[in-house]
Protein backbone atom coordinates (compact mmCIF):
# COMPACT_ATOMS: atom_id res chain seq x y z
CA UNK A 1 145.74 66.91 167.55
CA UNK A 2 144.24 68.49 170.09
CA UNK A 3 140.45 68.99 170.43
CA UNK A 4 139.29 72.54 170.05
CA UNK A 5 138.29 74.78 172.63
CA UNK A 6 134.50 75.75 172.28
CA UNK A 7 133.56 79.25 173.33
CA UNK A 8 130.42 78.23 175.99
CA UNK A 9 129.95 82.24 176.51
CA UNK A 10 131.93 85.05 174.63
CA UNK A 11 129.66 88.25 176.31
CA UNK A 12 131.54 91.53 177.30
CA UNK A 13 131.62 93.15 180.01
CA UNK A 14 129.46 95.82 178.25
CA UNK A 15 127.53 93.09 177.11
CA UNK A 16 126.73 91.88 180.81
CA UNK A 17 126.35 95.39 182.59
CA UNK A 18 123.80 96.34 179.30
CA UNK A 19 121.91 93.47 180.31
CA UNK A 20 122.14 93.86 183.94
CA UNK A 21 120.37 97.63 183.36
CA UNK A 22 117.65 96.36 181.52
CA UNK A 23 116.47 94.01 183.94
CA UNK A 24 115.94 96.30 186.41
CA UNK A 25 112.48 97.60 185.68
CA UNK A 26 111.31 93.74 186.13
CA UNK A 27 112.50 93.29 189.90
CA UNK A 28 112.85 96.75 191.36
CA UNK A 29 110.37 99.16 189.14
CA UNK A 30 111.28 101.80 191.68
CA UNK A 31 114.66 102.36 190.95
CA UNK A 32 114.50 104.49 188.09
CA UNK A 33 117.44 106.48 188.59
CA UNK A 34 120.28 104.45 186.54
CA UNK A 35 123.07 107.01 185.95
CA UNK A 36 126.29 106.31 186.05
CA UNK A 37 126.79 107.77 189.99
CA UNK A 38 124.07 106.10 191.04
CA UNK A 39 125.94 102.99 193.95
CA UNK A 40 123.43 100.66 192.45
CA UNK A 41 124.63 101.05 188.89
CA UNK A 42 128.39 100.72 190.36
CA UNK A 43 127.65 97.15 192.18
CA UNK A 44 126.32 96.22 188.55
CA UNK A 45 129.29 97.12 186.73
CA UNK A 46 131.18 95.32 189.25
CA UNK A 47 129.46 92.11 188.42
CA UNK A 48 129.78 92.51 185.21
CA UNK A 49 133.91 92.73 185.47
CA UNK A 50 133.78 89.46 187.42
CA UNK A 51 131.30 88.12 185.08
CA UNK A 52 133.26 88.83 182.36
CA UNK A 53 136.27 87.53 184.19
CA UNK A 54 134.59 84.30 185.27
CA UNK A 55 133.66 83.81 181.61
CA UNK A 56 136.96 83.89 180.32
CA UNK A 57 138.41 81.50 182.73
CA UNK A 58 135.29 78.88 182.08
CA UNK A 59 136.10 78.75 178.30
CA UNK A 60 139.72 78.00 179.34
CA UNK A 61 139.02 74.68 179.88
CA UNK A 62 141.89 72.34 179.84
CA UNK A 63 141.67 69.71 177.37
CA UNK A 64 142.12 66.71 179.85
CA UNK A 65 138.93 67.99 181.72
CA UNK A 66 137.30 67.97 178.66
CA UNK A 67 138.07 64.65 177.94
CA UNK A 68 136.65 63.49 181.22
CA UNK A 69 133.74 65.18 180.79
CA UNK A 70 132.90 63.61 177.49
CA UNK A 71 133.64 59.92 179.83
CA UNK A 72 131.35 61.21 182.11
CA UNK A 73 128.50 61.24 179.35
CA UNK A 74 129.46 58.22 177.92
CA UNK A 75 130.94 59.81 174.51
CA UNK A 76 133.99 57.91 173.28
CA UNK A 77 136.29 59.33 170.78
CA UNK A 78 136.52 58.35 167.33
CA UNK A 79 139.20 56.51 165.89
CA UNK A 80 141.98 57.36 163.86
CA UNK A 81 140.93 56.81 160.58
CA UNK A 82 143.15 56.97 156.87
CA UNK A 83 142.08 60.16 154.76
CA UNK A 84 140.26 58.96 151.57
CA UNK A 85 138.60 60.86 148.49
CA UNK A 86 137.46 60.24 144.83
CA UNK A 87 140.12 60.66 141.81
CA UNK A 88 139.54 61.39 138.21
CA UNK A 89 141.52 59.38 135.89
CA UNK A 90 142.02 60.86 132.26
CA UNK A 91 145.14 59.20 129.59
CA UNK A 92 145.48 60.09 126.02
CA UNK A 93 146.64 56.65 125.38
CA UNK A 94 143.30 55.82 122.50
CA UNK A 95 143.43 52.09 123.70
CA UNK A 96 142.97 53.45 127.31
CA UNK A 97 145.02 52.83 130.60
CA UNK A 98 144.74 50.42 133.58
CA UNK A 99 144.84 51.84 136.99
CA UNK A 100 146.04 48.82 139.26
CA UNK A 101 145.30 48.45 142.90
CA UNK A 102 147.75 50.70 145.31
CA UNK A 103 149.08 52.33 142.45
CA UNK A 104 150.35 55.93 144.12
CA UNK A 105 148.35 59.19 143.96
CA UNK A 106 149.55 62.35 145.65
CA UNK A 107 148.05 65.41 147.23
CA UNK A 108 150.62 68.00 147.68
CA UNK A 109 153.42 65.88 149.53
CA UNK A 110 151.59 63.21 151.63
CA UNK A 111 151.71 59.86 149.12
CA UNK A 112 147.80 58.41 148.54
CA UNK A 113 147.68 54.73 146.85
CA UNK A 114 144.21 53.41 145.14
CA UNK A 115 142.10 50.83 146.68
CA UNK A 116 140.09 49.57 143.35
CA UNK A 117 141.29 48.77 139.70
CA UNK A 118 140.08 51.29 137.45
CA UNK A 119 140.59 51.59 133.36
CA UNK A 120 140.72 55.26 132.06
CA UNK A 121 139.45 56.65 128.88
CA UNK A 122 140.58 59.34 126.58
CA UNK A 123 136.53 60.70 126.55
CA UNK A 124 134.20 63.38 127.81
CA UNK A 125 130.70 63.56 127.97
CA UNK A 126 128.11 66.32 127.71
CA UNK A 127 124.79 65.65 129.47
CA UNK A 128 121.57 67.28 128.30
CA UNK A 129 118.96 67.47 131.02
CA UNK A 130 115.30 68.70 131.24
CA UNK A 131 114.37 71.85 133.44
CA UNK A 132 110.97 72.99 134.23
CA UNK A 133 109.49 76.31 132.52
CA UNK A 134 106.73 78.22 132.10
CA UNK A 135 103.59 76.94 129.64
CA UNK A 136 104.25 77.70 125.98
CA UNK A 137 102.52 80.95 124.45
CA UNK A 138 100.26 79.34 121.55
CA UNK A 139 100.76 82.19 119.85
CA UNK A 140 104.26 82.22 119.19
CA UNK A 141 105.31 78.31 119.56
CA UNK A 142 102.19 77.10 118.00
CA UNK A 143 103.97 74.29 116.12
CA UNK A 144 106.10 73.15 119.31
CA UNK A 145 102.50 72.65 121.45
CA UNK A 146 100.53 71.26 118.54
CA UNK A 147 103.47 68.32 118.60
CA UNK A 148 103.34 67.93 122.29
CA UNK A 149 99.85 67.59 122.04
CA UNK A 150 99.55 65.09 119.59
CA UNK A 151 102.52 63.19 121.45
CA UNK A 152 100.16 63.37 124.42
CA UNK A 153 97.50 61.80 122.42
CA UNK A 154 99.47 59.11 120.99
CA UNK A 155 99.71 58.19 124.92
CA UNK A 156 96.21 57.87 125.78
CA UNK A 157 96.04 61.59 127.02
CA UNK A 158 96.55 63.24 130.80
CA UNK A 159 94.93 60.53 133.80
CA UNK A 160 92.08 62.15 136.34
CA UNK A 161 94.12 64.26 138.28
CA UNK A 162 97.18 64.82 136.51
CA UNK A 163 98.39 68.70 134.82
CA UNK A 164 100.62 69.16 132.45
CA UNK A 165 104.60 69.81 133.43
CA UNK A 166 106.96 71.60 131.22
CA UNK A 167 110.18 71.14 130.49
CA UNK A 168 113.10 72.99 128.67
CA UNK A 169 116.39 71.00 127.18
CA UNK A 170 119.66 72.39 128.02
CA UNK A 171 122.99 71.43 128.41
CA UNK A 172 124.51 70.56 131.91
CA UNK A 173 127.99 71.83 133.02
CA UNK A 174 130.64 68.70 133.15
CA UNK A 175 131.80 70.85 136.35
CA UNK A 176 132.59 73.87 137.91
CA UNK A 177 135.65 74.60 135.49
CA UNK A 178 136.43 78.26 134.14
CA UNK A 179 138.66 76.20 131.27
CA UNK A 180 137.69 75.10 127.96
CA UNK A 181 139.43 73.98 125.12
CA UNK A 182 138.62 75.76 121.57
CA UNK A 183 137.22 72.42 120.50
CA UNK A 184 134.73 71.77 123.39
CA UNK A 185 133.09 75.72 122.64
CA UNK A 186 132.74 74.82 118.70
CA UNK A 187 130.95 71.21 119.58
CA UNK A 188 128.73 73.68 121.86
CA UNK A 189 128.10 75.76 119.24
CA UNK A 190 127.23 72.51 116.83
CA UNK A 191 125.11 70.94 119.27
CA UNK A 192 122.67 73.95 120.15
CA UNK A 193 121.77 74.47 116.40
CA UNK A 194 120.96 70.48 116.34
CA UNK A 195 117.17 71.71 117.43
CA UNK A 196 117.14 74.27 114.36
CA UNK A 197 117.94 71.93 111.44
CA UNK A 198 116.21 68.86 112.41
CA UNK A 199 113.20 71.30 112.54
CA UNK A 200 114.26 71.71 109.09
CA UNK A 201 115.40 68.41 107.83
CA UNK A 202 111.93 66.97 109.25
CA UNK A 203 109.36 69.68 108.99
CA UNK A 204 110.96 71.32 106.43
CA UNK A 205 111.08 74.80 107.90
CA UNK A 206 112.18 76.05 111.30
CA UNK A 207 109.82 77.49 114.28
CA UNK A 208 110.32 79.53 117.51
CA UNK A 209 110.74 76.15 119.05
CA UNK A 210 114.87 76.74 118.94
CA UNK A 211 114.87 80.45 119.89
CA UNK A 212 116.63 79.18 123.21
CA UNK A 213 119.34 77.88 121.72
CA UNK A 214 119.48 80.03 119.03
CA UNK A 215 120.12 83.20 121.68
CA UNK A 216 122.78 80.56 123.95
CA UNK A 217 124.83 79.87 120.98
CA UNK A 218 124.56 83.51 119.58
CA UNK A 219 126.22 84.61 122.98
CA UNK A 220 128.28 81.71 123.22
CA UNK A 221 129.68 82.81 120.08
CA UNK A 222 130.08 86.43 120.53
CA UNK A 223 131.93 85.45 123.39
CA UNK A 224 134.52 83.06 121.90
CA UNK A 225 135.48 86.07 119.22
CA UNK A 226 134.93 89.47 121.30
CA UNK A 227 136.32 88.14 124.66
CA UNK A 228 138.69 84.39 124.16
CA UNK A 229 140.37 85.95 121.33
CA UNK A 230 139.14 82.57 119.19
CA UNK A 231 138.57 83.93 115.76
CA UNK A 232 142.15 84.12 113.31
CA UNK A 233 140.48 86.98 111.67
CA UNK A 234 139.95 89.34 114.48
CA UNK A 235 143.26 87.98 115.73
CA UNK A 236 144.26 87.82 119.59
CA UNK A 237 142.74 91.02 121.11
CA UNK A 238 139.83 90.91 123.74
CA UNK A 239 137.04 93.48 122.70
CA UNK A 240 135.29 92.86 126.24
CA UNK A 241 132.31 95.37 128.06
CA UNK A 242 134.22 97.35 130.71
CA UNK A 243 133.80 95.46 134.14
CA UNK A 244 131.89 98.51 135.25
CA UNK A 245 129.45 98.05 132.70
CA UNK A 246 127.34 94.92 131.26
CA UNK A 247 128.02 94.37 127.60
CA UNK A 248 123.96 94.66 126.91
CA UNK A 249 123.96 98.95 128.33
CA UNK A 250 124.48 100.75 125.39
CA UNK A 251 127.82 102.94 125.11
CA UNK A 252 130.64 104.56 123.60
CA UNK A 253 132.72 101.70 122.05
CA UNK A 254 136.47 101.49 122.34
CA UNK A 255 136.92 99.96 118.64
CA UNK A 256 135.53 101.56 115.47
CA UNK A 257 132.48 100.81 113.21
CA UNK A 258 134.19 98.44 110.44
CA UNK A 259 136.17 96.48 113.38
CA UNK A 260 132.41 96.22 114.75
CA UNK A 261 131.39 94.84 111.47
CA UNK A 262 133.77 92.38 111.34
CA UNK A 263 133.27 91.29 115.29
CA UNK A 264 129.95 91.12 114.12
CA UNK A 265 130.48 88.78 110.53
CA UNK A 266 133.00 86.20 112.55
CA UNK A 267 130.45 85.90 115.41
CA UNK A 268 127.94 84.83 112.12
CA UNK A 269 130.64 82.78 110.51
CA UNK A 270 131.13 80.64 113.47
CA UNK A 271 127.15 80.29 113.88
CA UNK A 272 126.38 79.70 110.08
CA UNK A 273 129.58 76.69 110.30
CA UNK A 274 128.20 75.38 113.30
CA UNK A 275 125.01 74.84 111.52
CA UNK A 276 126.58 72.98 108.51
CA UNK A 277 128.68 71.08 110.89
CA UNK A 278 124.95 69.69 112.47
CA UNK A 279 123.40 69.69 109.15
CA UNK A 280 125.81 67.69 108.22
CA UNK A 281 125.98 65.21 111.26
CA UNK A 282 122.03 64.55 111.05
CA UNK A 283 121.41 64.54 107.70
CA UNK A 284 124.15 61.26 107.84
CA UNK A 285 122.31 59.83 110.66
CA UNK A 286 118.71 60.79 109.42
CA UNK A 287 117.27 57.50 109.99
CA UNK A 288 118.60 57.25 113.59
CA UNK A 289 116.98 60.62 114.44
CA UNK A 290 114.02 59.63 112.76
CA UNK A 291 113.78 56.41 114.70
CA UNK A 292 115.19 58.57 118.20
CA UNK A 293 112.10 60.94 117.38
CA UNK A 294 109.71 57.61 117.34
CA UNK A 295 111.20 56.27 120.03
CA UNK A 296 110.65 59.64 122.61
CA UNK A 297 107.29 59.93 121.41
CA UNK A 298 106.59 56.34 123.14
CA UNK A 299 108.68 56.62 126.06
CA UNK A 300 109.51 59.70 126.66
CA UNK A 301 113.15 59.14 128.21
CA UNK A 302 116.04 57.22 126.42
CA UNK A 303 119.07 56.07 127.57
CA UNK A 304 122.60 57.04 126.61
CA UNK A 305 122.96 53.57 124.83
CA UNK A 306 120.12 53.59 122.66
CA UNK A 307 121.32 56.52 121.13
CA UNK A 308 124.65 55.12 120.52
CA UNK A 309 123.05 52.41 119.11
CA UNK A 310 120.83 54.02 117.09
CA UNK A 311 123.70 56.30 115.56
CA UNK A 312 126.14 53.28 114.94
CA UNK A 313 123.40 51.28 113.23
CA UNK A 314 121.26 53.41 112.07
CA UNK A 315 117.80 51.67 113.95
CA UNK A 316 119.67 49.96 116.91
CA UNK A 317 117.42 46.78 116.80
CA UNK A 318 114.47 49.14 118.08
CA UNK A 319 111.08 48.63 116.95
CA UNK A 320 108.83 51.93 115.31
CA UNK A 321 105.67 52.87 116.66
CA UNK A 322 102.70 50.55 115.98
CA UNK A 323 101.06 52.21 113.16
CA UNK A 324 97.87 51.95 115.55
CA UNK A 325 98.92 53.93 117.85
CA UNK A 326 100.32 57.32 115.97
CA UNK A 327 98.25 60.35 115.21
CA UNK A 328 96.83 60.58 111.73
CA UNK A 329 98.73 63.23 111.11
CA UNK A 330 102.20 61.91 112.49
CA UNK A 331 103.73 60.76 109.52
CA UNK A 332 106.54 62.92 109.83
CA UNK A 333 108.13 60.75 112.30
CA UNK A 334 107.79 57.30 110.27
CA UNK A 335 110.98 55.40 109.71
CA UNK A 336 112.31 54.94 106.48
């Protein structure tokens, strides 16, 4: 293949001859007559033709002389080397499937063949991570900071030196994918009310603590029934904001008032079920989130498999809080 040709100067000839002009007040300040008749501006223009002549044929170098030229500083070639990139394996075998060594992948037409043994899975996995945000109005998430604060104390408190970070929960995208299957959007919708109802299973009562989620799964929802056409009710029509106008500016509507009301009860249907679907979920595994709450308030972070643990037997060998070191007033999170 061969090497490609860099451009080492790519100036016009206007280019040139507009440069050429300007530097005349810096050697001759005298000459101050520069119109086009003048003999002076007509050598200039000359040299810029050649210039721009010379130019062209200087970034026509052949490749052999740039090969010797890259001897002459010593720069060897690299070698030919085979192409090589990551796969993802997926099966819907439930026992899973081996991927032997060499076995043949394809891109296009030109055969690929795997260098390492793999096993695939029929799963997928949804990753929560933590994001930095503003400080909490005391105001209006009074209960949320009054937690934090007595997590902090259960700690031993901030270190000389140290202020406070904070940190918002969302969900991370698996990818860059515009696809997703009906079922992945309703576990969404499940696990952004999980916030609201163990407020509510624990504390008894909800706070402004969830108003995050609450809003993502309210839009996620609207979305699955005005725009995916996922609700058997409303049936498969797309009730979408014109593209030259964002659903939130007020307008004339294209549907009528009672096919607005019932946009508006499936997009509640599909929030009030995903709700029972993670009352439902937590209130089985109660004792795990109680012990998962217990265990964050001592350190913080957990992995993946100490929740799994904790979910499949409902305490996953782990040890509560020393009674010593929680708040007086902690006793929601005690494990039954």
């Amino acid at each position: 293949m061969p090497i490609p040709a860099p451009i080492l100067d790519d100036r016009s000839y206007q280019q040139l001859r507009d440069e050429l002009v300007r530097r005349i007040p810096v050697y001759t300040p005298e000459w101050t007559d520069h119109n086009a008749s003048d003999p002076g501006i007509t050598l200039i223009e000359l040299f810029a033709f050649l210039g721009e002549n010379l130019l062209f044929r200087f970034n026509q170098i052949p490749e052999a002389t740039k090969l010797a030229f890259l001897r002459l500083l010593q720069i060897p070639l690299l070698p030919a080397v085979p192409a090589h990139c990551m796969l993802a394996m997926t099966t819907e075998e439930a026992d899973g499937a081996l991927i032997a060594v060499g076995a043949e992948a394809r891109a296009g037409s030109i055969p690929f063949e795997t260098i390492n043994e793999v096993e695939a899975w029929p799963i997928s996995v949804v990753a929560g991570g933590r994001v930095t945000t503003a400080a909490p109005d005391m105001a209006s998430e009074s209960e949320p900071v009054e937690f934090a604060l007595r997590a902090l104390d259960a700690i031993g408190g901030l270190k000389a030196g140290e202020t406070p970070a904070y940190y918002a929960t969302q969900l991370l995208p698996t990818d860059d994918r515009h696809l997703y299957a009906e079922s992945y959007l309703v576990d969404t919708l499940a696990v952004k009310m999980g916030g609201r109802v163990a407020e509510r299973l624990i504390r008894g009562e909800a706070s402004s603590g969830a108003a995050d989620d609450l809003a993502s799964a309210t839009a996620l929802a609207i979305q699955m029934v005005r725009e995916l056409g996922l609700s058997d009710a409303i049936g498969p029509v797309s009730y979408a904001a014109s593209p030259d106008r964002p659903a939130v500016i007020a307008g004339p509507r294209s549907h009528s008032e009672q096919t607005q009301w019932r946009l508006d009860q499936e997009v509640t249907s599909l929030l009030t079920g995903a709700e029972a679907r993670a009352r439902e979920l937590l209130t089985r595994h109660l004792p795990a989130l109680r012990q998962l709450t217990a265990l964050l308030l001592e350190q913080e972070t957990v992995s993946g498999d100490q929740v799994r643990a904790l979910v499949a037997t409902g305490h996953g060998g782990y040890q509560p809080l020393r009674p010593e070191s929680l708040p007086a007033d902690a006793s929601y999170v005690s494990v039954d």
